[in-house]
N, C-alpha and C. Protein backbone atom coordinates (compact mmCIF):
# COMPACT_ATOMS: atom_id res chain seq x y z
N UNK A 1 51.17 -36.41 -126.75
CA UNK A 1 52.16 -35.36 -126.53
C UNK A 1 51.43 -34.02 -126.47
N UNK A 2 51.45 -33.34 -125.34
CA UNK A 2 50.74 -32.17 -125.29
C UNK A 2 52.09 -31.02 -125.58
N UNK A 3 51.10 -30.24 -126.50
CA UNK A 3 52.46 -29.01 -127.27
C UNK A 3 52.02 -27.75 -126.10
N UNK A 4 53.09 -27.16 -125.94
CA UNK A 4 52.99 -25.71 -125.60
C UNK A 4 53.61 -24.31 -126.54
N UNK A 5 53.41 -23.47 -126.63
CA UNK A 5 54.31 -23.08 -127.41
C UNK A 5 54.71 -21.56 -126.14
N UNK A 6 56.09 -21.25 -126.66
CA UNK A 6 56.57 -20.25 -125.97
C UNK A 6 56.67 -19.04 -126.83
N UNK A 7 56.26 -17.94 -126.56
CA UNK A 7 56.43 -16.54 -127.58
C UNK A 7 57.20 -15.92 -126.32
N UNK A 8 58.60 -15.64 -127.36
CA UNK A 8 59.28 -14.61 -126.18
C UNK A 8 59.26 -13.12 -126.84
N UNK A 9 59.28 -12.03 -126.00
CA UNK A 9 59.00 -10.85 -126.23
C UNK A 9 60.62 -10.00 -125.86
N UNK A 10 61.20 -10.50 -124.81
CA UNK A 10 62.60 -9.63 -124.30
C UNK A 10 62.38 -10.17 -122.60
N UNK A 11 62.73 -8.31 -122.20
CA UNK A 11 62.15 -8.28 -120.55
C UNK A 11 63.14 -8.99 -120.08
N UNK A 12 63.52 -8.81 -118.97
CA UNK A 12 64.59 -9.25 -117.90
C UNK A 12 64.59 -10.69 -117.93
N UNK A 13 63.62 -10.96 -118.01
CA UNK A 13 64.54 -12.58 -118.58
C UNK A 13 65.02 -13.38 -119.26
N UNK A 14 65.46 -12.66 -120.25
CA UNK A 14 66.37 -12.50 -121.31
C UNK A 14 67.00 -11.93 -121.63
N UNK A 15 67.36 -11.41 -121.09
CA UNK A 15 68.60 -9.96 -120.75
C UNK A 15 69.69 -11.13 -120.35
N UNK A 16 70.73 -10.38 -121.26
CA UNK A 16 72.77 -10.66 -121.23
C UNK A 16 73.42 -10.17 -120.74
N UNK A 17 74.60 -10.01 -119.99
CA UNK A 17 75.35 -9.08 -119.50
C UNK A 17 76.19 -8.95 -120.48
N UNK A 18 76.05 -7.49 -120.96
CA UNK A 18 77.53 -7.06 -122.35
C UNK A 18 78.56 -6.22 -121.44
N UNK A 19 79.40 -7.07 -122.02
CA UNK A 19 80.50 -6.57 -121.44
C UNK A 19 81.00 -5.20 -121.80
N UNK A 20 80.73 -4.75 -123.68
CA UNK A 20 80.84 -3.74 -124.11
C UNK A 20 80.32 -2.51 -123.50
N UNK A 21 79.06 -2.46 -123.21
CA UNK A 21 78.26 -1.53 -122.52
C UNK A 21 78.14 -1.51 -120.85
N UNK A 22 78.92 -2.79 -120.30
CA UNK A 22 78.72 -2.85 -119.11
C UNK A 22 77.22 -3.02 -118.29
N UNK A 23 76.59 -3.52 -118.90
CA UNK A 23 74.91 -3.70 -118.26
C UNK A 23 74.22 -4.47 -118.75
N UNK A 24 73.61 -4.83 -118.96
CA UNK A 24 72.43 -6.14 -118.96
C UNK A 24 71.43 -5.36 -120.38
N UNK A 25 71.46 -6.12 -120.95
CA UNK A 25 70.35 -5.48 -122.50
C UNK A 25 69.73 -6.73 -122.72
N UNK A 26 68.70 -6.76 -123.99
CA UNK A 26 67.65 -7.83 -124.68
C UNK A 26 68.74 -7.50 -125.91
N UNK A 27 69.17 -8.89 -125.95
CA UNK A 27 70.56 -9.14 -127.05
C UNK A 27 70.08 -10.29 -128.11
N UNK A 28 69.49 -11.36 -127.47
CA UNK A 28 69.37 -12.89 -128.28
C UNK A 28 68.76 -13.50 -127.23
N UNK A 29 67.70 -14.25 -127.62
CA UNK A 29 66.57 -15.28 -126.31
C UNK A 29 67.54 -16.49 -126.34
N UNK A 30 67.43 -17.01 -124.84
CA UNK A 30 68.41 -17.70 -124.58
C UNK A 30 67.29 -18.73 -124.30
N UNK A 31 65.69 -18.26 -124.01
CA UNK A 31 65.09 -19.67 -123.69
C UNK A 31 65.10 -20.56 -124.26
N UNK A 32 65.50 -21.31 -125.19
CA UNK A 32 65.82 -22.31 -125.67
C UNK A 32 67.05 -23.10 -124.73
N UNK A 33 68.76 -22.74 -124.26
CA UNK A 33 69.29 -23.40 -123.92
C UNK A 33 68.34 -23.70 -122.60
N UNK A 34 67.83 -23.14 -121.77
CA UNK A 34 66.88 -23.63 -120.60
C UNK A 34 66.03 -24.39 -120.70
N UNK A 35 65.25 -24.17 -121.72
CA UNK A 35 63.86 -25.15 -121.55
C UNK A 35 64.67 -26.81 -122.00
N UNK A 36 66.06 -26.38 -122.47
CA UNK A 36 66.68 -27.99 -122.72
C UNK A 36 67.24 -28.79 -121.58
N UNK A 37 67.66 -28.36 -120.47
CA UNK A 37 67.35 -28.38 -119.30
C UNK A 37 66.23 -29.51 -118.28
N UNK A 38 65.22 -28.81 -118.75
CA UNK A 38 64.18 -29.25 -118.27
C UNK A 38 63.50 -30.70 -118.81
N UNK A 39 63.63 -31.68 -117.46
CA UNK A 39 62.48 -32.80 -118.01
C UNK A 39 61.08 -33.30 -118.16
N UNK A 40 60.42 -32.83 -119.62
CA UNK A 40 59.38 -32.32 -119.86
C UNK A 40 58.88 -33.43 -121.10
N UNK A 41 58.63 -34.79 -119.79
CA UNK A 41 58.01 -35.79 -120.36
C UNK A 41 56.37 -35.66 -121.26
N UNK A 42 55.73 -36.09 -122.21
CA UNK A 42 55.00 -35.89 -122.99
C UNK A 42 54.81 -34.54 -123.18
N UNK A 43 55.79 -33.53 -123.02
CA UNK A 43 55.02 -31.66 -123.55
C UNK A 43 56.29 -31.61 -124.49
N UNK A 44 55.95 -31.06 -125.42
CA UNK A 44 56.37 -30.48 -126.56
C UNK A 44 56.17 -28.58 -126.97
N UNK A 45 57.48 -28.06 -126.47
CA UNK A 45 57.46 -27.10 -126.40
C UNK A 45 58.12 -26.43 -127.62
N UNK A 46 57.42 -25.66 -128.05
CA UNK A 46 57.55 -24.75 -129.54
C UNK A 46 58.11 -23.20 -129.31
N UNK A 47 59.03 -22.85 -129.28
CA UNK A 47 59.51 -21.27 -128.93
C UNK A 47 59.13 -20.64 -130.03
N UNK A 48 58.50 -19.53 -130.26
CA UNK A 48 58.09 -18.90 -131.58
C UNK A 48 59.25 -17.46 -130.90
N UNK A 49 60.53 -16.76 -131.38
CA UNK A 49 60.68 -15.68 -131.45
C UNK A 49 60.25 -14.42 -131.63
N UNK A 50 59.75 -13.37 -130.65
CA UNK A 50 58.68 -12.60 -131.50
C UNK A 50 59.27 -11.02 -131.30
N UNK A 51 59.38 -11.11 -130.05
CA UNK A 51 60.54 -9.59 -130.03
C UNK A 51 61.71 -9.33 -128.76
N UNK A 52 62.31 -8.29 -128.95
CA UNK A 52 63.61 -8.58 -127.62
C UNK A 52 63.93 -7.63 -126.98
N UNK A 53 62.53 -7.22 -126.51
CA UNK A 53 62.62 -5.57 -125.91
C UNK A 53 62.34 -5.87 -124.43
N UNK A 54 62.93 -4.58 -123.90
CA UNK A 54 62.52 -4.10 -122.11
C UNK A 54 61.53 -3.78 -122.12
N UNK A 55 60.23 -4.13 -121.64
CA UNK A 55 59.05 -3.80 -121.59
C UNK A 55 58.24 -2.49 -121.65
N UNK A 56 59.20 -1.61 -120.57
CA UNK A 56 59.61 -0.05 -120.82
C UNK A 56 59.27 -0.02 -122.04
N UNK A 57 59.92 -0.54 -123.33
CA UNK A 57 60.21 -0.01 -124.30
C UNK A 57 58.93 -0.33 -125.02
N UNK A 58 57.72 -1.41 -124.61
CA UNK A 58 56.70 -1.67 -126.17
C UNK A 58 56.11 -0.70 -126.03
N UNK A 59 55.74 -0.92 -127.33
CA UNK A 59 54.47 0.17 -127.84
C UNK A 59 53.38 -0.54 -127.94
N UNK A 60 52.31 -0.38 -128.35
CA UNK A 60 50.44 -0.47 -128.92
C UNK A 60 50.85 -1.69 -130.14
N UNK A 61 51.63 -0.79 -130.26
CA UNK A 61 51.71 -1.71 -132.38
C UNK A 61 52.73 -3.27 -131.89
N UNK A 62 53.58 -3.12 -130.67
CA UNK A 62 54.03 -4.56 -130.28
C UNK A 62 53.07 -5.36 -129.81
N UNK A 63 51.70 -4.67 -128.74
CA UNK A 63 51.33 -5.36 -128.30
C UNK A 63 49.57 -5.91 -129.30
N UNK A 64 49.87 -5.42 -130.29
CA UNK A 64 49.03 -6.08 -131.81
C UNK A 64 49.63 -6.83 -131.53
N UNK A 65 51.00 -6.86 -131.96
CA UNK A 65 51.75 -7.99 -132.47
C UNK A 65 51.91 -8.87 -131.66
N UNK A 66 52.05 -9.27 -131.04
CA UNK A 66 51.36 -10.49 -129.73
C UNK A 66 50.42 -11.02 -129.85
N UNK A 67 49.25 -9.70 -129.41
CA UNK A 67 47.66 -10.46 -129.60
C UNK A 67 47.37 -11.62 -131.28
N UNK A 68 48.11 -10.51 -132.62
CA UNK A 68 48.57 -11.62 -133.59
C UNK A 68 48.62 -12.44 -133.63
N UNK A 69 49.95 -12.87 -133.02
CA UNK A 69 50.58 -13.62 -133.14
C UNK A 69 49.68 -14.88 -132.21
N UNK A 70 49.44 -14.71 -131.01
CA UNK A 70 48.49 -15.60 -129.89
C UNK A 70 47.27 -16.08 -130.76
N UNK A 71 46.75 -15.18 -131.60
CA UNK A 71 45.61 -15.63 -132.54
C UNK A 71 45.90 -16.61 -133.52
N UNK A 72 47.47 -16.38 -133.89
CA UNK A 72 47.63 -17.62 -134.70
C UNK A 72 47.89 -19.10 -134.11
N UNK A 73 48.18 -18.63 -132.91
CA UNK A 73 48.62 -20.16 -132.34
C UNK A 73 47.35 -20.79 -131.56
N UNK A 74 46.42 -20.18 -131.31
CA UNK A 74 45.56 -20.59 -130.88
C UNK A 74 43.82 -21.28 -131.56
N UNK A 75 44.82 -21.12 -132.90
CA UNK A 75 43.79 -22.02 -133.68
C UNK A 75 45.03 -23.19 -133.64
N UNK A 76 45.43 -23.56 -133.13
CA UNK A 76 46.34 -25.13 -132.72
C UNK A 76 45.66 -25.77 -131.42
N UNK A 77 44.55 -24.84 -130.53
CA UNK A 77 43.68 -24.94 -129.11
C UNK A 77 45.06 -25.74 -128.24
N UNK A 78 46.56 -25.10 -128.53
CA UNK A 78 47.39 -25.43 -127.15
C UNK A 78 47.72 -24.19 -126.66
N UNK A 79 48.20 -24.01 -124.99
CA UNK A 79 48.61 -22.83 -124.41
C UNK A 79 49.66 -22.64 -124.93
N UNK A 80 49.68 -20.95 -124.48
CA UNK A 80 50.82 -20.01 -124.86
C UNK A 80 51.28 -19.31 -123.53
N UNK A 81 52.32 -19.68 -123.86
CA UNK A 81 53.19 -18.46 -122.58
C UNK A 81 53.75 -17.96 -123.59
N UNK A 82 53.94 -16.18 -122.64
CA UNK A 82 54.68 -15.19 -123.28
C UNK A 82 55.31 -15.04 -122.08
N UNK A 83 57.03 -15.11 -122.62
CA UNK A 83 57.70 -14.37 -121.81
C UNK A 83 57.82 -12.89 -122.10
N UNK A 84 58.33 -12.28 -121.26
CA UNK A 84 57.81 -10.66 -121.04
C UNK A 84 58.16 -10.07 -119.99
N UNK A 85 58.32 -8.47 -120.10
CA UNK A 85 59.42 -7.83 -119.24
C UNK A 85 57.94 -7.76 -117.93
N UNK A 86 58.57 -7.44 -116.57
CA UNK A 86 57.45 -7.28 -115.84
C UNK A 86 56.97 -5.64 -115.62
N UNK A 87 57.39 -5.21 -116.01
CA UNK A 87 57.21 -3.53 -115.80
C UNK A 87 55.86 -3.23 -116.78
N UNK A 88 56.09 -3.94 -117.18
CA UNK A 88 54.06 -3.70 -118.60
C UNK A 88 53.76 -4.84 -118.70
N UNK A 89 53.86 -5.98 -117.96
CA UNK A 89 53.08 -7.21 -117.93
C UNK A 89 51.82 -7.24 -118.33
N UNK A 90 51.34 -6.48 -117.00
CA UNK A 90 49.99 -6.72 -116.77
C UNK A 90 49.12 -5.95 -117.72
N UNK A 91 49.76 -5.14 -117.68
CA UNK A 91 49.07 -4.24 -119.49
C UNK A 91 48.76 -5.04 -120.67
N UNK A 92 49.86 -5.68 -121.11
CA UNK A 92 49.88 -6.93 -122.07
C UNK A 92 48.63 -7.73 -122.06
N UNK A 93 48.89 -8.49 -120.59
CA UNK A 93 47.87 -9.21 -120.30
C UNK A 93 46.98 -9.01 -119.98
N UNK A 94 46.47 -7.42 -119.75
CA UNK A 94 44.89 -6.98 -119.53
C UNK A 94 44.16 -6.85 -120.77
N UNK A 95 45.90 -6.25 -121.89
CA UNK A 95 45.14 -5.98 -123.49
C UNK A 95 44.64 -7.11 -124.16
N UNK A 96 45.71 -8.51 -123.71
CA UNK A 96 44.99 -9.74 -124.37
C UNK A 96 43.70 -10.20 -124.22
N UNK A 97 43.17 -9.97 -122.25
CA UNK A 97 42.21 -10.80 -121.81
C UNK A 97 41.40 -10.07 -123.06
N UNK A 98 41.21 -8.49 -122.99
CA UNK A 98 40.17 -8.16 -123.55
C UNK A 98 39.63 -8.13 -125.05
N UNK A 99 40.89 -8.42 -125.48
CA UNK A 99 41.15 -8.59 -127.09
C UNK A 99 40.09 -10.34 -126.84
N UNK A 100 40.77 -10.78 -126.34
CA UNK A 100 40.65 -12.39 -126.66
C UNK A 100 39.12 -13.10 -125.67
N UNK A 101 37.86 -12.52 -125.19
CA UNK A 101 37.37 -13.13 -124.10
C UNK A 101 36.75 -14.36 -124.41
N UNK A 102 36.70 -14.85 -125.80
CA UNK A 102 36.37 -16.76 -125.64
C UNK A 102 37.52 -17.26 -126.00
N UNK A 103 38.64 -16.79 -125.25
CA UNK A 103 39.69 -18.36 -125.12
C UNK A 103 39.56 -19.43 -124.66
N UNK A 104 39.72 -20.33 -125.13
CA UNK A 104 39.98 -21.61 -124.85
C UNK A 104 41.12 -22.30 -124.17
N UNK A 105 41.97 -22.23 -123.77
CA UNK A 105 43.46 -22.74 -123.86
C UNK A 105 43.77 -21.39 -122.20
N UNK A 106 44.82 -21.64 -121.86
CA UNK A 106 45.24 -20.82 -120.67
C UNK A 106 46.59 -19.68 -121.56
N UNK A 107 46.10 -18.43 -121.50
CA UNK A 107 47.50 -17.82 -122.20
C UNK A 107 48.10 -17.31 -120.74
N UNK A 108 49.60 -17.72 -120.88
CA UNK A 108 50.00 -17.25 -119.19
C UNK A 108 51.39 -16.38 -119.69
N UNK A 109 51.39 -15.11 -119.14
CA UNK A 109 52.67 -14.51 -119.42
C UNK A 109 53.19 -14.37 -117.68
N UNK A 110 54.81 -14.82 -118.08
CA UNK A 110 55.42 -14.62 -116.76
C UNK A 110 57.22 -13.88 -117.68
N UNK A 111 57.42 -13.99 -116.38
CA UNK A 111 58.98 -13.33 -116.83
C UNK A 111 60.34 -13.01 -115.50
N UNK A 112 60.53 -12.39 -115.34
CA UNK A 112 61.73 -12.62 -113.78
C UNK A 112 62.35 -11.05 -113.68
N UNK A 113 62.43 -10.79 -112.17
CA UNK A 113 62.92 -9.94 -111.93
C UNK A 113 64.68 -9.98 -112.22
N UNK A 114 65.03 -11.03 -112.35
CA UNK A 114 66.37 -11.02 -112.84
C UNK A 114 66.96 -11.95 -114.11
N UNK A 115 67.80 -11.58 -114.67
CA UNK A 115 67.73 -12.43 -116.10
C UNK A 115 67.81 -13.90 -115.79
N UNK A 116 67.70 -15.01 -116.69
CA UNK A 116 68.22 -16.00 -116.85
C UNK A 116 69.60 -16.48 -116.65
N UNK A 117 70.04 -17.69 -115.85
CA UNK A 117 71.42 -18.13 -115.70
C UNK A 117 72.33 -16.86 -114.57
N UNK A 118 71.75 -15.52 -113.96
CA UNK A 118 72.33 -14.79 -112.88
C UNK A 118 71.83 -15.36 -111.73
N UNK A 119 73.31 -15.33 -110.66
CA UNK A 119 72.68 -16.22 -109.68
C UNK A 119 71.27 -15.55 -108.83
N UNK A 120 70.79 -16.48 -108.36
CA UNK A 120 69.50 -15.73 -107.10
C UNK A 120 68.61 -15.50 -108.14
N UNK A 121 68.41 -15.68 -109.75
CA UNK A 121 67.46 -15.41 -110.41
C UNK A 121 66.03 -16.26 -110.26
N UNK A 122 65.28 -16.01 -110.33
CA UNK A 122 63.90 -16.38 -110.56
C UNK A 122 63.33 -16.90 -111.81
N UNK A 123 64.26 -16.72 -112.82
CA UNK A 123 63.88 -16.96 -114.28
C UNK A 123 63.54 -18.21 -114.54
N UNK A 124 64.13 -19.22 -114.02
CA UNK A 124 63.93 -20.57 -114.09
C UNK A 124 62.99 -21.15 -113.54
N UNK A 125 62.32 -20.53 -112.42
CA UNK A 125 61.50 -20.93 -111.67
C UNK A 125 59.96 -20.68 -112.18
N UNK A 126 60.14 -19.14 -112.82
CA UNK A 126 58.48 -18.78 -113.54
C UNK A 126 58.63 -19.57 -114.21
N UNK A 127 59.59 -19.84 -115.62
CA UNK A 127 59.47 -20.07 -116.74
C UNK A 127 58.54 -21.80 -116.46
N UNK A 128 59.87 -22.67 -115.43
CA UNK A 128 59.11 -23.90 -114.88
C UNK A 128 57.59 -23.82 -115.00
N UNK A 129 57.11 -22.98 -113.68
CA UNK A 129 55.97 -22.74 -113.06
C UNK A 129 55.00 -22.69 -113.82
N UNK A 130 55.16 -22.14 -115.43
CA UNK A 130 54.25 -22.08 -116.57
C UNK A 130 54.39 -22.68 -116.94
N UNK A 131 55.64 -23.55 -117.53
CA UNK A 131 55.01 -24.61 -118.53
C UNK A 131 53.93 -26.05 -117.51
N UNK A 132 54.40 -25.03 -116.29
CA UNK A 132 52.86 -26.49 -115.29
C UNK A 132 51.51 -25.81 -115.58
N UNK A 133 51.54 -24.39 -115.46
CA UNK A 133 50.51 -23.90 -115.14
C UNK A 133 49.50 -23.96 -116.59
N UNK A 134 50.01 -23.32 -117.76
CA UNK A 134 49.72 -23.80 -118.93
C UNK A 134 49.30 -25.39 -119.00
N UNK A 135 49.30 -26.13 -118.28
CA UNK A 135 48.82 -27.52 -118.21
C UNK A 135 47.29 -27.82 -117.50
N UNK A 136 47.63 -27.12 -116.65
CA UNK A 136 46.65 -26.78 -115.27
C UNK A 136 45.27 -25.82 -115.43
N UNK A 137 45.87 -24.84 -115.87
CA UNK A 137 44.89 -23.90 -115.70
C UNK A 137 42.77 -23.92 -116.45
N UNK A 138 42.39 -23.26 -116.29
CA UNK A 138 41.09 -23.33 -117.19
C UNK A 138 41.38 -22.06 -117.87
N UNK A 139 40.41 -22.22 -119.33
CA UNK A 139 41.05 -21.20 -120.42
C UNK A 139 40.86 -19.75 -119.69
N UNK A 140 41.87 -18.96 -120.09
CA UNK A 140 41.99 -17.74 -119.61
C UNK A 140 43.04 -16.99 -119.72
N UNK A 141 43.44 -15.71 -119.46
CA UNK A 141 44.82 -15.03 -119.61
C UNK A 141 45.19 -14.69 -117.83
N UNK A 142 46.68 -15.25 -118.13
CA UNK A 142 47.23 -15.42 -116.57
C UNK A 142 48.11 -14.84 -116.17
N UNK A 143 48.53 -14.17 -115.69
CA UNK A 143 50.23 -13.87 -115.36
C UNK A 143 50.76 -15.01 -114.33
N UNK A 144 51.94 -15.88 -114.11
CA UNK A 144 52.40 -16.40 -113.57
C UNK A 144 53.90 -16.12 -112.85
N UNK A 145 53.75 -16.36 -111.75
CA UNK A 145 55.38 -15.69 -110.99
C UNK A 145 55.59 -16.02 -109.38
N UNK A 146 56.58 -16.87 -109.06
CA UNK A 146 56.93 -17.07 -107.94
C UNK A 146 56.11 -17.72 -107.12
N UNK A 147 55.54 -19.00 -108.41
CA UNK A 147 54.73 -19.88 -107.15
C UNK A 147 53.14 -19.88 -107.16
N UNK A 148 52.98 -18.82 -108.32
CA UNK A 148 51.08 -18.49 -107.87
C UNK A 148 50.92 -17.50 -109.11
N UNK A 149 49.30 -17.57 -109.94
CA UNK A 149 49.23 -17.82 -110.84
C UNK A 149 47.83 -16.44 -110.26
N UNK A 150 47.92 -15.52 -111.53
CA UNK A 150 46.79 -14.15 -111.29
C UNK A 150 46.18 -14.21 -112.36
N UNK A 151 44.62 -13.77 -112.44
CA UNK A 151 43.83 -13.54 -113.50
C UNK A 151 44.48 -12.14 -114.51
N UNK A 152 45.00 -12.02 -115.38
CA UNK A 152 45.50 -10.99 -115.91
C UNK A 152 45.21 -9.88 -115.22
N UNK A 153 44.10 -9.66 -115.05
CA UNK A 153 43.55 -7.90 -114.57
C UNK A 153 43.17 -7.97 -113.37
N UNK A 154 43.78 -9.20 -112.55
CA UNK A 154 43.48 -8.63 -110.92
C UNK A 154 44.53 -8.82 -110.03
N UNK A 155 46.08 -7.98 -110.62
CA UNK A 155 47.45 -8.57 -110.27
C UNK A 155 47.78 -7.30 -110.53
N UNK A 156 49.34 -6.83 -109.89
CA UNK A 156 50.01 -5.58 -109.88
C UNK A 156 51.45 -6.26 -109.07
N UNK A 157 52.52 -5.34 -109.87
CA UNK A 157 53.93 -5.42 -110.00
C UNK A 157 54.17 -4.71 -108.27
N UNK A 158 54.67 -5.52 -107.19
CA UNK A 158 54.74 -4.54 -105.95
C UNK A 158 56.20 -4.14 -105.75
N UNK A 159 56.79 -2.82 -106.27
CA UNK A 159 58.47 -2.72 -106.66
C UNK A 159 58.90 -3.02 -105.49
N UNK A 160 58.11 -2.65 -104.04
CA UNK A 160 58.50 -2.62 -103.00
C UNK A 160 58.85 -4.35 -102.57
N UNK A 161 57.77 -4.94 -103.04
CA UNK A 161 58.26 -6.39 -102.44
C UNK A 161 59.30 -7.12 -103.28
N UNK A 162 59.12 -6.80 -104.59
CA UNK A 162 59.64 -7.70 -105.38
C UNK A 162 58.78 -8.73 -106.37
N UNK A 163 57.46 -8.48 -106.16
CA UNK A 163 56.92 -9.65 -106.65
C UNK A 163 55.13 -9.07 -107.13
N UNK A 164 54.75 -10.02 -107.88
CA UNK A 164 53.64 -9.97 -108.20
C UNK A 164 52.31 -10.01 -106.80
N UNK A 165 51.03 -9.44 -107.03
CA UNK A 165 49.97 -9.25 -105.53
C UNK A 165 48.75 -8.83 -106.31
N UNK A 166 47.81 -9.61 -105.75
CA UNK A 166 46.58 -9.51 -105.93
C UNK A 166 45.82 -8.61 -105.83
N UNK A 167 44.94 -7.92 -106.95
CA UNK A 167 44.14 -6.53 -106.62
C UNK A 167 43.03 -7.38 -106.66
N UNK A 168 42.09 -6.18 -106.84
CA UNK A 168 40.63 -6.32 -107.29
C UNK A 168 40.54 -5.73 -109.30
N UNK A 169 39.65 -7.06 -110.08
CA UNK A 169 39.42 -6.69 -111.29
C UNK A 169 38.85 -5.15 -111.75
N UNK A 170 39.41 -4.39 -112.67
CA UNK A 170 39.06 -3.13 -112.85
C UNK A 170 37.27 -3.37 -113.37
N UNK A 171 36.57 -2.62 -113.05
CA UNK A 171 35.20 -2.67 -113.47
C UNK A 171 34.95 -1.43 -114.58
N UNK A 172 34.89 -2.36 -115.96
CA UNK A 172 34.75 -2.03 -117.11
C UNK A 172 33.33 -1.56 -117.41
């Protein structure tokens, strides 16, 4: 049985529509009723709750708390996906690669331009796409989205298209 574990953070794909406020907020992670959903013969998937913010919104001291938290699960040597808003993705995942450079295991953060369970969403499809890619990959930090899988730091959010696109790695 190969384990994965899921750390959710917030970010649009986990966003509710409240009726109170009239708009879409990070209320309660719903990935759990989804990943039940899914038929996910020998993987054993572990959701760790970790925070339920718009990405907009982390700070430095959230994104400790990640790298943390990834440190603890990765003395278990199984992948981690983080779900996560896409507007500071790649930040996340540039702060991990560099926090973390002898990983072992594939850490892949993905997330959706539209929440979970709204129609035309994408949420179901990253979330899928990682728990393959987390299978697949060689150790490393990934962003995953719509089909195709980026080295953390050589990927950028294109508002214009809609979707994740390939740069060149920043030279440190």
């Amino acid at each position: 049985m190969k384990v994965i574990y899921v750390v959710t953070t917030g970010g649009t794909i986990d966003k509710v529509y409240s009726e109170q406020a009239g708009s879409v907020a990070n209320l309660e992670s719903k990935i759990h009723r989804y990943l039940q959903r899914l038929r996910l013969p020998d993987t054993e998937v572990r959701v760790r709750p970790l925070l339920n913010k718009d990405s907009l919104e982390m700070t430095d001291a959230d994104r400790e708390l990640i790298l943390a938290t990834v440190k603890k699960l990765l003395e278990e040597r199984t992948p981690v996906i983080i779900t996560h808003g896409t507007d500071t993705m790649v930040r996340t995942g540039t702060f991990l690669k560099g926090a973390l450079p002898a990983v072992r295991v594939p850490i892949v953060l993905t997330g959706a331009m539209a929440p979970l369970g709204f129609e035309d969403s994408d949420a179901l499809q990253n979330l899928t796409e990682s728990l393959f890619a987390a299978r697949v990959l060689a150790p490393g930090v990934y962003i995953v989205m719509h089909g195709q899988a980026f080295p953390a730091d050589a990927v950028k959010k294109d508002v214009a298209l809609g979707r994740f696109v390939a740069v060149e790695p920043e030279v440190r």
